[in-house]
C-alpha atoms as a PDB file:
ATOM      1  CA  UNK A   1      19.900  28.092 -36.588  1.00  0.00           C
ATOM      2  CA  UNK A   2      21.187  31.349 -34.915  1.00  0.00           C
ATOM      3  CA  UNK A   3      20.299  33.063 -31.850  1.00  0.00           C
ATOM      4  CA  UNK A   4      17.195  34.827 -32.911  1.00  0.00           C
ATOM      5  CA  UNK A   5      15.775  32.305 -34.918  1.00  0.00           C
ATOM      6  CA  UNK A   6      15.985  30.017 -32.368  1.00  0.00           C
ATOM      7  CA  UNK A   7      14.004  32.216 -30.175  1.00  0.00           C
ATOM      8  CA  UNK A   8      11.434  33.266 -32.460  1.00  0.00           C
ATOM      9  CA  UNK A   9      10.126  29.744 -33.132  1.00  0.00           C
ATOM     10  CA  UNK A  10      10.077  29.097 -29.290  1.00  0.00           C
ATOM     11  CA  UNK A  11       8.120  32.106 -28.988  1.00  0.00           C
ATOM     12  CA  UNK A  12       5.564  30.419 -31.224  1.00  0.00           C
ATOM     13  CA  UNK A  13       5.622  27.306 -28.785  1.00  0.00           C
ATOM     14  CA  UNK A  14       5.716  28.165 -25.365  1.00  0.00           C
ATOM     15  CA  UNK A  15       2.993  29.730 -23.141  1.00  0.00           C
ATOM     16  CA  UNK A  16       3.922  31.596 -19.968  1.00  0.00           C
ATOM     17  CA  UNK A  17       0.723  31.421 -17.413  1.00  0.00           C
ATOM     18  CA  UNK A  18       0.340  30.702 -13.981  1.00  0.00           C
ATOM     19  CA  UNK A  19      -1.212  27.423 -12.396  1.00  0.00           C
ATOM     20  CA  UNK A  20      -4.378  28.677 -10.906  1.00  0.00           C
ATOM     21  CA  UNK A  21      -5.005  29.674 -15.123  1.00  0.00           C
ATOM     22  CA  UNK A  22      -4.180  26.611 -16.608  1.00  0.00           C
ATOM     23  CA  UNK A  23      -6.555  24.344 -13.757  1.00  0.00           C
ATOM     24  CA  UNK A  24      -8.856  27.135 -14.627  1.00  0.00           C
ATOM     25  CA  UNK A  25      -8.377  26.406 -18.267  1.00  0.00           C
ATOM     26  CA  UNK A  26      -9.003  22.688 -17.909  1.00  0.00           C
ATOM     27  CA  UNK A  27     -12.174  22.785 -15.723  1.00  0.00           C
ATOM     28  CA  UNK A  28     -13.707  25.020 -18.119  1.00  0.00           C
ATOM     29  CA  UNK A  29     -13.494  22.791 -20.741  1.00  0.00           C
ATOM     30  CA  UNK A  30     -14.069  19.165 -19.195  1.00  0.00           C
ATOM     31  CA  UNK A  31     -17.703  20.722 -17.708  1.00  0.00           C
ATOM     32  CA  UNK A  32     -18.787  17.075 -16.176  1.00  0.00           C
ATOM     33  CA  UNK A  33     -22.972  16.469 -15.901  1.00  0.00           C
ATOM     34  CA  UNK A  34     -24.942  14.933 -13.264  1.00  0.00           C
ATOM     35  CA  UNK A  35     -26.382  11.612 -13.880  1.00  0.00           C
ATOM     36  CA  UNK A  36     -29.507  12.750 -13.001  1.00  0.00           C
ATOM     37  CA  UNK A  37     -32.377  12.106 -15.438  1.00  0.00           C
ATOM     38  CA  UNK A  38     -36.323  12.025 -15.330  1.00  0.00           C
ATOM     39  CA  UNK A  39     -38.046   9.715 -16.694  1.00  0.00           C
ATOM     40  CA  UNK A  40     -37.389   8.334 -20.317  1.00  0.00           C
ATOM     41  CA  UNK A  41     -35.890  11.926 -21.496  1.00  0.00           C
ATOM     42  CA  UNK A  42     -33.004  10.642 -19.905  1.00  0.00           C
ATOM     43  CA  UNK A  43     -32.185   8.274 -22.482  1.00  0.00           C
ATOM     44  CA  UNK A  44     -31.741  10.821 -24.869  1.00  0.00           C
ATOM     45  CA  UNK A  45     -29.584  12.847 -22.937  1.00  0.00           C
ATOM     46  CA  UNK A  46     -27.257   9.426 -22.513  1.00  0.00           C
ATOM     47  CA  UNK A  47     -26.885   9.213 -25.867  1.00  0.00           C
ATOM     48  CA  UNK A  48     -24.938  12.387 -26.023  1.00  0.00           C
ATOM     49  CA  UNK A  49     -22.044  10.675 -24.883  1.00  0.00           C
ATOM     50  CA  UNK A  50     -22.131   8.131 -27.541  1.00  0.00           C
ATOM     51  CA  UNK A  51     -20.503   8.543 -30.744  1.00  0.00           C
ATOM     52  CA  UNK A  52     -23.464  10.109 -32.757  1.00  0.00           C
ATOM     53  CA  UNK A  53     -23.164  12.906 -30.942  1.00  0.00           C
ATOM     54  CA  UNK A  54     -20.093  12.647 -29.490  1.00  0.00           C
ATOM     55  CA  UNK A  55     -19.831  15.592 -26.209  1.00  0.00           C
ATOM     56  CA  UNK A  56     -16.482  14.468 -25.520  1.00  0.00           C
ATOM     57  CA  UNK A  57     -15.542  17.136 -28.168  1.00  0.00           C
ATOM     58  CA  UNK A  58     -16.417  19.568 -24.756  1.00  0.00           C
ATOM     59  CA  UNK A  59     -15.041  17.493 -22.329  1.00  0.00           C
ATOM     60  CA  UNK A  60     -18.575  16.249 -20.743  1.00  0.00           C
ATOM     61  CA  UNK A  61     -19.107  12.897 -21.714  1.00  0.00           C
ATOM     62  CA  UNK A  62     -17.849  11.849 -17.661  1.00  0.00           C
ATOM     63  CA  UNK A  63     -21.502  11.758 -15.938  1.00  0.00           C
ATOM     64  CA  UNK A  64     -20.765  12.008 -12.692  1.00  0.00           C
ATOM     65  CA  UNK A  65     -22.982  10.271  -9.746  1.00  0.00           C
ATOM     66  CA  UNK A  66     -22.144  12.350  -7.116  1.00  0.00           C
ATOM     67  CA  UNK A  67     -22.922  16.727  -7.118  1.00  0.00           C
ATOM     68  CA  UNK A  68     -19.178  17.307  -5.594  1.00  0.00           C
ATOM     69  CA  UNK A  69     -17.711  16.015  -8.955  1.00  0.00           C
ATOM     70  CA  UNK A  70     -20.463  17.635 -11.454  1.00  0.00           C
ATOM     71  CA  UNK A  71     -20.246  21.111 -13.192  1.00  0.00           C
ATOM     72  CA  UNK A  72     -23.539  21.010 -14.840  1.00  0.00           C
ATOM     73  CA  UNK A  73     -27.163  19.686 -14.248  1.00  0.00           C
ATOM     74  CA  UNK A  74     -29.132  19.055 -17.520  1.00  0.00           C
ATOM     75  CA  UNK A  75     -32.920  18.613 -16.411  1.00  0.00           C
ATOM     76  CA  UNK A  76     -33.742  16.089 -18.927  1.00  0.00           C
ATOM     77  CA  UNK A  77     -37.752  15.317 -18.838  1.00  0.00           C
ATOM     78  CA  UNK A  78     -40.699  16.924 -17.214  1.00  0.00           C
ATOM     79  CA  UNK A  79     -40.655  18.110 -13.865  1.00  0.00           C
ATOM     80  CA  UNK A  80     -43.757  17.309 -11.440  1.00  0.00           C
ATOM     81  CA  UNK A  81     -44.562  19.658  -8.790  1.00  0.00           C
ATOM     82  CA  UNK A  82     -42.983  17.344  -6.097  1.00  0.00           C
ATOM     83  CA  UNK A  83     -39.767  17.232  -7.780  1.00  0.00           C
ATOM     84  CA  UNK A  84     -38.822  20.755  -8.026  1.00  0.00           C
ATOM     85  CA  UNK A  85     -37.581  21.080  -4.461  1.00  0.00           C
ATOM     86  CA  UNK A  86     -35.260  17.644  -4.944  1.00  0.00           C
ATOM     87  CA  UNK A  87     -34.180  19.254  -8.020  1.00  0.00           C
ATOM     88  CA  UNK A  88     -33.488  22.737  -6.782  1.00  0.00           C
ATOM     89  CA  UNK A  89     -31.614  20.767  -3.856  1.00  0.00           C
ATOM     90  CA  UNK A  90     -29.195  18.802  -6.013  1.00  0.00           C
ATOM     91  CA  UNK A  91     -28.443  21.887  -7.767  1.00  0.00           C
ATOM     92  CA  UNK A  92     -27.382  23.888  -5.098  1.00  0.00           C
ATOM     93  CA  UNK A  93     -25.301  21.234  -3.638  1.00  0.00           C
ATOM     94  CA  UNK A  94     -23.614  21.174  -7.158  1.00  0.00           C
ATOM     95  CA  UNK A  95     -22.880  25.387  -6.535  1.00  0.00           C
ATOM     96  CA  UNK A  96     -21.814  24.723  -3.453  1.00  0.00           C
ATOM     97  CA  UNK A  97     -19.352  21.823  -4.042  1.00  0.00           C
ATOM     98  CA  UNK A  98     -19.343  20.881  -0.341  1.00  0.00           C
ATOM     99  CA  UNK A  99     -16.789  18.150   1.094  1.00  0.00           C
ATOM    100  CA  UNK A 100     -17.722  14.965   2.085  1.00  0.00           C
ATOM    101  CA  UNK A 101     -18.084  14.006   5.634  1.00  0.00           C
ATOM    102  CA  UNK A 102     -17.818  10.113   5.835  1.00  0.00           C
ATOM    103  CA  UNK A 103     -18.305  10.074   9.311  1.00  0.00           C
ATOM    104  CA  UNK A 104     -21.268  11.986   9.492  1.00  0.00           C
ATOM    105  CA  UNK A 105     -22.510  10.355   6.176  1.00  0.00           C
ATOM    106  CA  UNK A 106     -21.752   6.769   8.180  1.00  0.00           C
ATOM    107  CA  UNK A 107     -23.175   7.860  11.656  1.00  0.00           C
ATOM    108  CA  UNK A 108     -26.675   9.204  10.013  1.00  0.00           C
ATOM    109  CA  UNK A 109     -27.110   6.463   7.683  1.00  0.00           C
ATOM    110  CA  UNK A 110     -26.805   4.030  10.799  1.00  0.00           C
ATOM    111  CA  UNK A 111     -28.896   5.928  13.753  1.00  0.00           C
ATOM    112  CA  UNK A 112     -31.306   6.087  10.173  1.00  0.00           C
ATOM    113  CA  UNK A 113     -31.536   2.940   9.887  1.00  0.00           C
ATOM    114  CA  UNK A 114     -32.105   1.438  13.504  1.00  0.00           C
ATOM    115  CA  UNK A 115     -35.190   4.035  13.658  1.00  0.00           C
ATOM    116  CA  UNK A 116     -36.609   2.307  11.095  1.00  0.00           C
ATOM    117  CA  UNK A 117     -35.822  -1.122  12.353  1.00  0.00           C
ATOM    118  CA  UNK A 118     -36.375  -1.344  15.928  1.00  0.00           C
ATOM    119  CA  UNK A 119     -40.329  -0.797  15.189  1.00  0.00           C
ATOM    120  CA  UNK A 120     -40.370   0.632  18.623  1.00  0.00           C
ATOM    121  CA  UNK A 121     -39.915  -2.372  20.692  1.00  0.00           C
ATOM    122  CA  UNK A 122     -39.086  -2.352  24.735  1.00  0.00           C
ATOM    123  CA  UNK A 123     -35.685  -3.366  24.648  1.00  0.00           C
ATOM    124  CA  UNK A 124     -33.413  -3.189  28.251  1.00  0.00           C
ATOM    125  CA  UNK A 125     -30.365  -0.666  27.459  1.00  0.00           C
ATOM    126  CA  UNK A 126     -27.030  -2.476  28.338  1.00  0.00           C
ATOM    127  CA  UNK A 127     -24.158  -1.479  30.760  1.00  0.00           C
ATOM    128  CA  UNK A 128     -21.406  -3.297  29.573  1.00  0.00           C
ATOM    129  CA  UNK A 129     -19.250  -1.956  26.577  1.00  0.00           C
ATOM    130  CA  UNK A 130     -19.565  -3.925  23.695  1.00  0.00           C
ATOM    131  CA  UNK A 131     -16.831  -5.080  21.746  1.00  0.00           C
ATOM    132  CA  UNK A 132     -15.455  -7.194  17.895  1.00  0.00           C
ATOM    133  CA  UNK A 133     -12.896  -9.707  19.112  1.00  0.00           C
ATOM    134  CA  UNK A 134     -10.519 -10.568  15.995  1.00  0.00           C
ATOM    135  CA  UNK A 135      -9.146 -14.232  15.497  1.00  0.00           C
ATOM    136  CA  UNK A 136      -5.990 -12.968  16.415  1.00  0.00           C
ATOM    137  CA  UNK A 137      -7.895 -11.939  19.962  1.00  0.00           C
ATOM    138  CA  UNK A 138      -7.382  -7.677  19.524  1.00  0.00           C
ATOM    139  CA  UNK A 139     -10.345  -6.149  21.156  1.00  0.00           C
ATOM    140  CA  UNK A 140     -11.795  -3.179  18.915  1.00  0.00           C
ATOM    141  CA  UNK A 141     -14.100  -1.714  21.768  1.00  0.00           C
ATOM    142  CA  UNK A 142     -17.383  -0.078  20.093  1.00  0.00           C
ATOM    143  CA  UNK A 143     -17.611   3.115  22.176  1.00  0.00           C
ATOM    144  CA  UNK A 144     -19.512   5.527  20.463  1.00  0.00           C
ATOM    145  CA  UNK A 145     -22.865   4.912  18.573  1.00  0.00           C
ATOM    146  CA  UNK A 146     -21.416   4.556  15.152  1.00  0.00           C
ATOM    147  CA  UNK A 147     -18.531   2.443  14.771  1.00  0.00           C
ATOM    148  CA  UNK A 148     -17.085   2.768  10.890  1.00  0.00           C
ATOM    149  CA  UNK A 149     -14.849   0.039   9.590  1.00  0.00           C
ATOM    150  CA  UNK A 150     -12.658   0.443   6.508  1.00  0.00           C
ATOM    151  CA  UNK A 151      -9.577   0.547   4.839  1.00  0.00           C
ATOM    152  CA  UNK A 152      -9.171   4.195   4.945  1.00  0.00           C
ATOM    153  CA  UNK A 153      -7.606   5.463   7.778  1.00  0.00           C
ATOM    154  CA  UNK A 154     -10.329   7.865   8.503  1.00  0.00           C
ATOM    155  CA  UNK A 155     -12.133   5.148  10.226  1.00  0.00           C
ATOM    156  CA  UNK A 156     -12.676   4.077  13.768  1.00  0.00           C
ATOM    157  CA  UNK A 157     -11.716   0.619  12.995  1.00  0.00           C
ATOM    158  CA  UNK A 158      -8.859   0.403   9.921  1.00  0.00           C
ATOM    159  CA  UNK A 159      -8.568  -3.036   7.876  1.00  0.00           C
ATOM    160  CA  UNK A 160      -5.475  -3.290   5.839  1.00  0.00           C
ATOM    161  CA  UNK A 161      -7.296  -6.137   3.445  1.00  0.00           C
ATOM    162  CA  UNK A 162      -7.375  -5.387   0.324  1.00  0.00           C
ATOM    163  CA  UNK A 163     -10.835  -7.168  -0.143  1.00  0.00           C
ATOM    164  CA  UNK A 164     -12.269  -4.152   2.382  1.00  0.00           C
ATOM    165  CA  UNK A 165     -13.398  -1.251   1.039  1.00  0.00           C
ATOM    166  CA  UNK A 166     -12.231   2.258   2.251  1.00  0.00           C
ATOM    167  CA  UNK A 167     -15.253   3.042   3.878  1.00  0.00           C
ATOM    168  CA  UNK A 168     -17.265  -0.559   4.157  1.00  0.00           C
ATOM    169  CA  UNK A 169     -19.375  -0.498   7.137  1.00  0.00           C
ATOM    170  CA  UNK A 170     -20.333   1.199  10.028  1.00  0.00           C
ATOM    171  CA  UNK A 171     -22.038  -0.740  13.673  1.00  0.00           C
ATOM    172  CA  UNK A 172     -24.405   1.927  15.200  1.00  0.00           C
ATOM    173  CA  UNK A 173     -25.088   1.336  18.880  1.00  0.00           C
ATOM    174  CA  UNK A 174     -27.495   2.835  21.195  1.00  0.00           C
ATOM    175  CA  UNK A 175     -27.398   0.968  23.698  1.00  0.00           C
ATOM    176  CA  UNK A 176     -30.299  -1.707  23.375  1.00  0.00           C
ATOM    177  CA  UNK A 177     -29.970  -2.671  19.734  1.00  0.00           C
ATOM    178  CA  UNK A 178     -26.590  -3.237  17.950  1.00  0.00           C
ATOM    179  CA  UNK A 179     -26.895  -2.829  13.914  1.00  0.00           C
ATOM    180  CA  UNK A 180     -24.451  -3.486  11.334  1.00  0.00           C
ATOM    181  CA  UNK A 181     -24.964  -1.828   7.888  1.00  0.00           C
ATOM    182  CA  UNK A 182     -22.814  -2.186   4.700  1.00  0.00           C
ATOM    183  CA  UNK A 183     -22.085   0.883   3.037  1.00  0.00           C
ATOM    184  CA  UNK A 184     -22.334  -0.446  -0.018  1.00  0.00           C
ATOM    185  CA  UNK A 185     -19.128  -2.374  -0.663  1.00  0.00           C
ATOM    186  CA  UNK A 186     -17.668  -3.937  -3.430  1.00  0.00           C
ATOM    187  CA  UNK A 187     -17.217  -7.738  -1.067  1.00  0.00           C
ATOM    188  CA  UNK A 188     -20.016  -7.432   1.315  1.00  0.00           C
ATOM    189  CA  UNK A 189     -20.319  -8.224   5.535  1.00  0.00           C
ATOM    190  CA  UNK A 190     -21.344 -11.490   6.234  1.00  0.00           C
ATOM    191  CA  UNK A 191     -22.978 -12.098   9.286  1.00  0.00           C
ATOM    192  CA  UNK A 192     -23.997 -15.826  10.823  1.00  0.00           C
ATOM    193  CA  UNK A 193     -22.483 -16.811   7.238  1.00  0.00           C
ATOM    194  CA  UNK A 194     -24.947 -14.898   5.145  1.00  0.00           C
ATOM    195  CA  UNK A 195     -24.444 -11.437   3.292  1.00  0.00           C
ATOM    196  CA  UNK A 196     -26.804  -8.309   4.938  1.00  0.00           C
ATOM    197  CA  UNK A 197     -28.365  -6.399   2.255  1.00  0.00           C
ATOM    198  CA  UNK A 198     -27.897  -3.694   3.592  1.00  0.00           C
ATOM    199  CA  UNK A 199     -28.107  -4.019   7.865  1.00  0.00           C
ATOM    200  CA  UNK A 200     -28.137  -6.871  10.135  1.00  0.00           C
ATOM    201  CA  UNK A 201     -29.229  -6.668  13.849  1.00  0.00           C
ATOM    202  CA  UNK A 202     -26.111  -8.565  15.504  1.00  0.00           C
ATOM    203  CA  UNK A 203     -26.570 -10.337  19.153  1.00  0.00           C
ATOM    204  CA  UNK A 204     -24.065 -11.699  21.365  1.00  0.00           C
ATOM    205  CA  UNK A 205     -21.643 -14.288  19.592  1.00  0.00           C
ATOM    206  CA  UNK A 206     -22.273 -13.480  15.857  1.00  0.00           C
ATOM    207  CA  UNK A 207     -19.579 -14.126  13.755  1.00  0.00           C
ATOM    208  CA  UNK A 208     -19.085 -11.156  11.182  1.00  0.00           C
ATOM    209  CA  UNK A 209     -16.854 -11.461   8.235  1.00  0.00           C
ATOM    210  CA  UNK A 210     -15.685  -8.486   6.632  1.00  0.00           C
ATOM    211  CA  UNK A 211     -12.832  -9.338   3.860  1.00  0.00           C
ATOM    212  CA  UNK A 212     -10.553 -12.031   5.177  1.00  0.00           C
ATOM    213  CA  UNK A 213     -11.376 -10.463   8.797  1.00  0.00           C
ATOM    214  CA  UNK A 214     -13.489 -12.324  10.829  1.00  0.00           C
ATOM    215  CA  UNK A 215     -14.632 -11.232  13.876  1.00  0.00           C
ATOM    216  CA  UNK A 216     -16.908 -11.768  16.964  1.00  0.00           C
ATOM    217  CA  UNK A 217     -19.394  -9.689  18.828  1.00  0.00           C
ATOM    218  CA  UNK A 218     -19.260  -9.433  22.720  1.00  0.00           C
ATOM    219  CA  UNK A 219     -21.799  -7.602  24.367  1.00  0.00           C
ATOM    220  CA  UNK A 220     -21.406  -8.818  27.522  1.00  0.00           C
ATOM    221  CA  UNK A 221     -24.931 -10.217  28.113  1.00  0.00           C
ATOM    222  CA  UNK A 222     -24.491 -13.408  27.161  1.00  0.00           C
ATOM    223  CA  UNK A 223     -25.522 -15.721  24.119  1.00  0.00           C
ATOM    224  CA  UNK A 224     -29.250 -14.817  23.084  1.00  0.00           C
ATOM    225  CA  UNK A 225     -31.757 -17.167  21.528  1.00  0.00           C
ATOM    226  CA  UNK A 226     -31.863 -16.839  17.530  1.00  0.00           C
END
């Protein structure tokens, strides 16, 4: 094959582009939905991903559960009144594609969550820092009022288990009631032995077990009565 045969079937082969147009090229055709359905329309709109149907063809049979990985919202059912503003909500954050923020996602899931626990009781706010004391005897000091624990290093207190997820739980203090919350990991937090489902109110001497980690809360008030 001479010289200009050689490069004519090359020619016929090879594209010349630039990267921002091929990831261009790519996300326009693998256009991934929302799994977000309403009531039992969304059954149907499941079973375009099966092989009846078959949407892989377009690159959208990955439903996706969370709006920063979805391209497209298919409203499958009726919509109610009360569920256009959730629905006009989910769609924007879809536009918007915004980044997540574990450590404000950990922090307001926590301070949530003791709201809606501590049923307003009079409790007396504590002076002393509180603390988890490893079996190895490191001091992780809980300073601010959300304390996140994971394998990623993005957290306040980093695990290198492999049974702990990268973001698996956060301990939200405000000074009078310490709460431990599992954000939703694959192994669980065990505290006094038993799994929370999802937050525990811990006192003074609870053992918590996180992975292979075990560790114990100091408060500095002294062992309370169960």
């Amino acid at each position: 094959m001479g010289i200009e045969e050689l490069a004519e079937s090359l020619g016929q082969n090879i594209l010349t582009t630039t990267l921002g147009k091929v990831v261009g090229w790519g996300r326009g055709n693998s256009v991934w939905p929302a799994q977000f359905g309403l009531a039992c329309c969304a059954i149907e709109m499941i079973a375009t991903a099966t092989a009846g149907v078959d949407i892989a063809r377009f690159g959208s049979e990955a439903f996706r559960a969370s709006p920063r990985q979805s391209d497209l919202m298919i409203v499958s059912g009726r919509v109610s009144h009360r569920m256009t503003a959730p629905i006009r909500e989910l769609y924007e954050r879809i536009l918007r594609q915004d980044p997540l923020d574990a450590r404000k996602v950990a922090q307001s899931h926590a301070e949530d969550t003791i709201v809606a626990q501590s049923d307003n009781a009079i409790r007396v706010r504590r002076t002393a820092t509180a603390a988890l004391v490893g079996a190895d005897g490191r001091r992780y000091a809980l300073t601010g009022p959300a304390t996140r624990i994971g394998r990623s290093p993005d957290n306040d207190i980093v695990l290198s288990d492999a049974k702990v997820s990268r973001h698996h739980a956060v301990i939200a203090d405000d000074g009078r009631t310490i709460l431990i919350t599992d954000l939703g990991s694959a192994n669980g937090v065990r505290v006094r032995r038993k799994r929370i489902d999802p937050s525990a109110e811990l006192r003074e001497g609870d053992r918590i077990r996180i992975g292979d980690e075990e560790f114990t809360l100091e408060t500095g008030a002294g062992p309370s009565s169960p």
